[in-house]
N, C-alpha and C. Protein backbone atom coordinates (compact mmCIF):
# COMPACT_ATOMS: atom_id res chain seq x y z
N UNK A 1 76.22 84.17 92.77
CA UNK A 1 77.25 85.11 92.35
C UNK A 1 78.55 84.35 92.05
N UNK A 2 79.22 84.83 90.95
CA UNK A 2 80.70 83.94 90.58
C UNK A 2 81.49 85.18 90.97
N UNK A 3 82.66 83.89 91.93
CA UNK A 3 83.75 84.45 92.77
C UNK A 3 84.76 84.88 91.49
N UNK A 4 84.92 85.69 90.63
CA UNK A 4 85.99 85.68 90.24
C UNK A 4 87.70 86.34 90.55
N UNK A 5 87.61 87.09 91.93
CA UNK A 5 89.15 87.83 92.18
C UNK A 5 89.63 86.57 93.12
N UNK A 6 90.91 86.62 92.39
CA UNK A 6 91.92 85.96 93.67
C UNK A 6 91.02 84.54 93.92
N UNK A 7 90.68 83.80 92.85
CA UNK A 7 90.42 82.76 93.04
C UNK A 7 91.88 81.38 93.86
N UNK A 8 90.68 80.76 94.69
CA UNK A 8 92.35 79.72 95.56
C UNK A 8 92.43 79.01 94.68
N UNK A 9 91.72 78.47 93.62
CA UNK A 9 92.55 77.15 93.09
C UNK A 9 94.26 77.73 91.92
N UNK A 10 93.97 79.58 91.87
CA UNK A 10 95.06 79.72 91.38
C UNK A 10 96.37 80.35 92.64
N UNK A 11 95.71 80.21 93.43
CA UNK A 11 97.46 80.20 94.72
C UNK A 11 98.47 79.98 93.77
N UNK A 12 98.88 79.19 93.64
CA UNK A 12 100.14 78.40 93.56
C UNK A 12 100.66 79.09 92.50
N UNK A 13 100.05 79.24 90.93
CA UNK A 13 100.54 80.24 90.08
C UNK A 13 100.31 81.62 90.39
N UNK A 14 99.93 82.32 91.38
CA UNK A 14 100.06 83.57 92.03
C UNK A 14 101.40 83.19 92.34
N UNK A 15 101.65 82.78 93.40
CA UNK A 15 102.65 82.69 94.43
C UNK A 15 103.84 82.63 93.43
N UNK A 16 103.93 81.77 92.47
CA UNK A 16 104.99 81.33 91.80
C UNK A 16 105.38 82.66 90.69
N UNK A 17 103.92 83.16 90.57
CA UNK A 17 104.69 84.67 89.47
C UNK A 17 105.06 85.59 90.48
N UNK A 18 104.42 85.95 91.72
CA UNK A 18 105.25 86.59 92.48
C UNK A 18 106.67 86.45 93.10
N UNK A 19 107.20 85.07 93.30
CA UNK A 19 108.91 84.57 93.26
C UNK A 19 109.38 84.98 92.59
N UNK A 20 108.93 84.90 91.03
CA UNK A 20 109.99 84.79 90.05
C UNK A 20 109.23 86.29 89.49
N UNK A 21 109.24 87.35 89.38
CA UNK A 21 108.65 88.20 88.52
C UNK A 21 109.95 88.62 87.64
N UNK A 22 109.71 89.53 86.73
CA UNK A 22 110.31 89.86 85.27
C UNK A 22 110.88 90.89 86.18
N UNK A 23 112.48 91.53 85.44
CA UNK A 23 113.17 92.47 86.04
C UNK A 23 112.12 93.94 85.68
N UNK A 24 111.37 94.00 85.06
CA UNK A 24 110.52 95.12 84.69
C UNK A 24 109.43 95.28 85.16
N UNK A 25 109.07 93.81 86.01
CA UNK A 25 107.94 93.86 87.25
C UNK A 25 108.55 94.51 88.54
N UNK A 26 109.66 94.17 88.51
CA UNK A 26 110.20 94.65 89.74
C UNK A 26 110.50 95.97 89.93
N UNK A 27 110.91 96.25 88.76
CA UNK A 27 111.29 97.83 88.58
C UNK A 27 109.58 98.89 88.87
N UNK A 28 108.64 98.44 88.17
CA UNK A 28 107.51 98.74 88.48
C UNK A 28 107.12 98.52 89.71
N UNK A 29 107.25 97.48 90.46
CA UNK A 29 106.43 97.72 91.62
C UNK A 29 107.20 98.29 92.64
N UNK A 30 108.24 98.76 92.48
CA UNK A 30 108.92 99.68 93.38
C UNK A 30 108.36 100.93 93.73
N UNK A 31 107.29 101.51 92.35
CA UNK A 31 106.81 102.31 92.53
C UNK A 31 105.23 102.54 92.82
N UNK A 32 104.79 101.28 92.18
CA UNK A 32 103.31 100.98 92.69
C UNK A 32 103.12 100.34 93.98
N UNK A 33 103.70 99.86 94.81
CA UNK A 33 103.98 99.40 95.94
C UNK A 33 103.56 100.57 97.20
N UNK A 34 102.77 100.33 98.40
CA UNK A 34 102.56 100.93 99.43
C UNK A 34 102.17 102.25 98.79
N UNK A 35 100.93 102.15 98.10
CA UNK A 35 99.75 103.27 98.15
C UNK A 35 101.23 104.53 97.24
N UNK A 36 102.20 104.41 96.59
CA UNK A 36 103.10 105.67 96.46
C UNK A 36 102.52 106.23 95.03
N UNK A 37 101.86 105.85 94.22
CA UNK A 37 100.71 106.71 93.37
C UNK A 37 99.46 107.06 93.88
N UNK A 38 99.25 107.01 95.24
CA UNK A 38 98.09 107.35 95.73
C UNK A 38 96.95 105.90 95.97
N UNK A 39 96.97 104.72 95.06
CA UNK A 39 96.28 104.24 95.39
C UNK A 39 96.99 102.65 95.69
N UNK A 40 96.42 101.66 96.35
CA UNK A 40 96.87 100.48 96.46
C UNK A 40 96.54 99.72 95.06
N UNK A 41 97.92 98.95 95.18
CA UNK A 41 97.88 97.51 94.24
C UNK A 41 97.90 96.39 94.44
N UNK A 42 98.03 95.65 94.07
CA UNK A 42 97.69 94.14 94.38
C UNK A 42 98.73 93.62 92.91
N UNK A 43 99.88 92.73 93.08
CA UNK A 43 100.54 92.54 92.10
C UNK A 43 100.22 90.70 92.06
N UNK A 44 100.35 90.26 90.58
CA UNK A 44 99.71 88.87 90.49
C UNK A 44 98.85 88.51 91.16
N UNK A 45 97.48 89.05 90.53
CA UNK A 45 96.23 88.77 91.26
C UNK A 45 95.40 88.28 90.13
N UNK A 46 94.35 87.32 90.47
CA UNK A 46 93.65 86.44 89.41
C UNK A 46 92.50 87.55 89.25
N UNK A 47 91.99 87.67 88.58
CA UNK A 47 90.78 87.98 88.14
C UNK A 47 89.90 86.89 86.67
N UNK A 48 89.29 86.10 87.05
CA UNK A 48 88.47 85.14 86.65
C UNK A 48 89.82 83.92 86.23
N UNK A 49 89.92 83.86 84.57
CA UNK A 49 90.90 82.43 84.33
C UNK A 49 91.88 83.18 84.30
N UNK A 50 92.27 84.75 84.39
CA UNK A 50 93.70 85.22 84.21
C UNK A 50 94.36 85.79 85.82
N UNK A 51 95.86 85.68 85.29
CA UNK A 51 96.75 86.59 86.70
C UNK A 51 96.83 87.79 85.74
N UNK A 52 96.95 88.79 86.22
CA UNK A 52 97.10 89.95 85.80
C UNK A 52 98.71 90.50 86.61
N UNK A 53 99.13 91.29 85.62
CA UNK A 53 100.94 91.43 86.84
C UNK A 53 100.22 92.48 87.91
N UNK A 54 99.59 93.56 87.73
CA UNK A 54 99.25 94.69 88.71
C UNK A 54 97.98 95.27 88.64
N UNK A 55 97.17 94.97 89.85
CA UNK A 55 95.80 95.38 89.48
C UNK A 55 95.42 96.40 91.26
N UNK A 56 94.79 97.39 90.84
CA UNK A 56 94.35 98.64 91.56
C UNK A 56 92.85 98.11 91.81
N UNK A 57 92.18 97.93 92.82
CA UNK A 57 90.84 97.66 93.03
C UNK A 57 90.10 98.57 93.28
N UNK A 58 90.54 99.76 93.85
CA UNK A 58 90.04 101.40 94.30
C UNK A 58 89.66 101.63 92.63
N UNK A 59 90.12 101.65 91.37
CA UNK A 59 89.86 101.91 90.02
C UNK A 59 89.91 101.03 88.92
N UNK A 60 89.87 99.75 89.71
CA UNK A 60 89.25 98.54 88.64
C UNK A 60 90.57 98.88 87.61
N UNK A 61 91.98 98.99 87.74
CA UNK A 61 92.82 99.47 86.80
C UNK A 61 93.75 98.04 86.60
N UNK A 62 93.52 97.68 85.83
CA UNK A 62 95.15 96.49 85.43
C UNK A 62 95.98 97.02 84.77
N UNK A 63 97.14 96.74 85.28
CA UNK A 63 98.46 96.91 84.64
C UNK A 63 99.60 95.59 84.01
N UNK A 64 99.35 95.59 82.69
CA UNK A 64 100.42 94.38 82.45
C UNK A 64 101.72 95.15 81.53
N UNK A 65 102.58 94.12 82.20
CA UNK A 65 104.06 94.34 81.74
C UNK A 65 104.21 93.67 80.39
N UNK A 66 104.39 94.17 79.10
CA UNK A 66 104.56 92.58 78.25
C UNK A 66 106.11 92.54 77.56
N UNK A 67 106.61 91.08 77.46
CA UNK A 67 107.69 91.02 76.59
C UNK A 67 107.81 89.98 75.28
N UNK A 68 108.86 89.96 74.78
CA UNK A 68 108.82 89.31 73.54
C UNK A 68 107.87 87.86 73.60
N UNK A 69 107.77 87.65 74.61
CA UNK A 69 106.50 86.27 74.38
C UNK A 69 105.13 87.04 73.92
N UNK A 70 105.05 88.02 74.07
CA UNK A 70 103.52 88.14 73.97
C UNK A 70 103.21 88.83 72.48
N UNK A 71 104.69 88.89 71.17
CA UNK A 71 104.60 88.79 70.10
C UNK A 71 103.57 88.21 69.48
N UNK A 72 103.51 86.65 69.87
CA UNK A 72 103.14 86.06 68.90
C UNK A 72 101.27 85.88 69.37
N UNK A 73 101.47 86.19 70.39
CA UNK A 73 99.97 86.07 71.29
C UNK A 73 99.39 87.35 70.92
N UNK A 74 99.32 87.59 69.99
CA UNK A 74 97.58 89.12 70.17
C UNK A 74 96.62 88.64 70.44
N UNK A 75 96.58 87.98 69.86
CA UNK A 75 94.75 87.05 69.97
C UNK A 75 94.49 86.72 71.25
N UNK A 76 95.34 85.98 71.67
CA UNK A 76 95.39 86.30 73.49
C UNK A 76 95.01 86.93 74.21
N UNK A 77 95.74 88.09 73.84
CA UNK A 77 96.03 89.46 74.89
C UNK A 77 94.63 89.96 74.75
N UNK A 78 94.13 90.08 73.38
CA UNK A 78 93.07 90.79 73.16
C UNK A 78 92.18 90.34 73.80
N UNK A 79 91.84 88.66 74.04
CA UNK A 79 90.66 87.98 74.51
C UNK A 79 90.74 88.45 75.84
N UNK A 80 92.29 88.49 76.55
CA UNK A 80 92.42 88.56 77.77
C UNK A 80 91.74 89.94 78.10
N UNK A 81 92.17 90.97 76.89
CA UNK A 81 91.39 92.54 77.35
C UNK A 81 90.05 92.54 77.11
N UNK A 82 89.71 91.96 76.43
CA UNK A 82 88.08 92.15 76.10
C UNK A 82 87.26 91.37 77.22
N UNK A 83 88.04 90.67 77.76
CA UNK A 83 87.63 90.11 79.00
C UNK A 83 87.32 90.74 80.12
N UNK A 84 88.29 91.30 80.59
CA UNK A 84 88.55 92.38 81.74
C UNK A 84 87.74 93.52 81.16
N UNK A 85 87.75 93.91 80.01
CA UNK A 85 86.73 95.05 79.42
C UNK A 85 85.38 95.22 80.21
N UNK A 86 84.76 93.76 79.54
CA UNK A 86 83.46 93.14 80.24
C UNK A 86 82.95 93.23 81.41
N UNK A 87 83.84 92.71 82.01
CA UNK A 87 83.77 93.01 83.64
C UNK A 87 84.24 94.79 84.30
N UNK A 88 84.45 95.24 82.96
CA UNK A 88 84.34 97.39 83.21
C UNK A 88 86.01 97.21 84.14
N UNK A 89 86.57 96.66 83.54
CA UNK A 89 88.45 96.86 84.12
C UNK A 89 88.90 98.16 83.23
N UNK A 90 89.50 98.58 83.38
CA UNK A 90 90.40 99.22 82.50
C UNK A 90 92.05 98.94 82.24
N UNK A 91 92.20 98.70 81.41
CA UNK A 91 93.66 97.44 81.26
C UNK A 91 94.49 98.56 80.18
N UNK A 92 95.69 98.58 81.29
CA UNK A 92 97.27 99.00 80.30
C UNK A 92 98.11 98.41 80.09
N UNK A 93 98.57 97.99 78.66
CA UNK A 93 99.51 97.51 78.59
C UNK A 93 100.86 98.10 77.85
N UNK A 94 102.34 97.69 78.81
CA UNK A 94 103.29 98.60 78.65
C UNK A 94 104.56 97.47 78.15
N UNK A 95 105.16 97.84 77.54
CA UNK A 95 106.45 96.90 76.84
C UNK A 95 107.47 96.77 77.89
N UNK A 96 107.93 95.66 77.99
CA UNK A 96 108.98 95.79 79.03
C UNK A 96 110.46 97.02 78.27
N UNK A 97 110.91 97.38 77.21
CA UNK A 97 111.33 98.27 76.69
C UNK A 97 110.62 99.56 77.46
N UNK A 98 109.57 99.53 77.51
CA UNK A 98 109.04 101.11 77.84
C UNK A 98 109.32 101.10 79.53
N UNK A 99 109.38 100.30 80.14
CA UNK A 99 109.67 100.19 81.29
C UNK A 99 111.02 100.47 81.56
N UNK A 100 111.91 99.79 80.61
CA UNK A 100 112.97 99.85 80.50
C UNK A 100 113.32 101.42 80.27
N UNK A 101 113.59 102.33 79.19
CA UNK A 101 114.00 103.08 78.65
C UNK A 101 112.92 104.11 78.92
N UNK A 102 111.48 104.32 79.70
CA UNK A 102 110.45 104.71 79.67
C UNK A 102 110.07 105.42 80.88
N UNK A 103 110.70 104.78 81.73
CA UNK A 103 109.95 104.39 83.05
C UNK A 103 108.81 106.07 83.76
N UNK A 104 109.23 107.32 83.82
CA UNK A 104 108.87 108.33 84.25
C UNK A 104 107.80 108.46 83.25
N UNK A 105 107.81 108.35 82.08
CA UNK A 105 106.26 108.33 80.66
C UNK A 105 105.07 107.69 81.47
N UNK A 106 105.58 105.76 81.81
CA UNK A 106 105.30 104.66 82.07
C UNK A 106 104.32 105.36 82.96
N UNK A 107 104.73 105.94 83.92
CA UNK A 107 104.45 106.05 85.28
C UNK A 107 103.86 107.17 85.62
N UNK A 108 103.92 108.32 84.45
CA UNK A 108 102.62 109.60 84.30
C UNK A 108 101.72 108.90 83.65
N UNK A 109 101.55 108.01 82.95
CA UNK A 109 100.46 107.56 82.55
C UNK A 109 99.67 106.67 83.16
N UNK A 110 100.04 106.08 83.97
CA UNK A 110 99.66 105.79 85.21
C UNK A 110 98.32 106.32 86.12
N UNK A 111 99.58 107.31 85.96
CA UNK A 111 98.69 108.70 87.40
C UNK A 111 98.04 109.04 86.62
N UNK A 112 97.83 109.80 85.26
CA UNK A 112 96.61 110.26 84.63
C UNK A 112 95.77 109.20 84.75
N UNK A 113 95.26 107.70 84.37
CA UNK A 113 94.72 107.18 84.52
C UNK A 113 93.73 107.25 85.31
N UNK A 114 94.61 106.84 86.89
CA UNK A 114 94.63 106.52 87.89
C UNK A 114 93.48 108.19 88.72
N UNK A 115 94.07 109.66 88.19
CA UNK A 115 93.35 110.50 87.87
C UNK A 115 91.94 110.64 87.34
N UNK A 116 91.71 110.05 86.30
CA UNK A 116 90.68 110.39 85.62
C UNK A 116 89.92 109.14 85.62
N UNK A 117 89.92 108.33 85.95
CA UNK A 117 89.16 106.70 86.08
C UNK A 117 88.15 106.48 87.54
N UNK A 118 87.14 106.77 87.64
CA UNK A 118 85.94 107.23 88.33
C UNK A 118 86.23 105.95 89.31
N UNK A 119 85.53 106.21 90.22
CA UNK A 119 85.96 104.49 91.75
C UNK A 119 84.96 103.29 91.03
């Protein structure tokens, strides 16, 4: 069987995106933090070669924050989703703008998800 969550050889870039997170990670996990949508998260957690910013294990749910770096990266992002696809994740991704100017949208969409996304 391949270990892929929370692999140790990525500690160190866990640890280090959790120090430094984006002001729109922070703003988010204020609210995903201690079960307050109903379910637990896990913020910068590996799942196979990627960290993901917020991932729900009760509903296999990732949550990424993205900002102007991830312009030029689709091809990326996409490999990164079709990845997590594979492995039956279900992956949202939200603009740090929508976080910004968003946040109550951000965060019903969430809970519908989080609602309707089978264990």
């Amino acid at each position: 069987m391949v270990f892929i969550h929370s692999d140790h050889s990525m500690f160190l870039r866990r640890k280090d995106l959790r120090n430094n997170p984006t002001p729109q990670e922070v703003i988010l996990w204020k609210y995903l933090k201690r079960s307050n949508l109903g379910f637990k998260f896990i913020r910068q957690h590996s799942i196979g070669p990627y960290v993901v910013d917020f991932y729900c294990p009760a509903k296999r749910l990732i949550i990424e924050i993205d900002g102007n770096q991830h312009l030029g990266n689709k091809q990326y992002d996409d490999a990164r989703t079709d990845y997590f696809k594979y492995l039956n994740h279900t992956v949202m991704r939200f603009w740090n703008n929508e976080v910004n100017t968003q946040l109550e949208h951000v965060l019903n969409m969430i809970q519908e998800i989080l609602d309707i996304t089978p264990p």
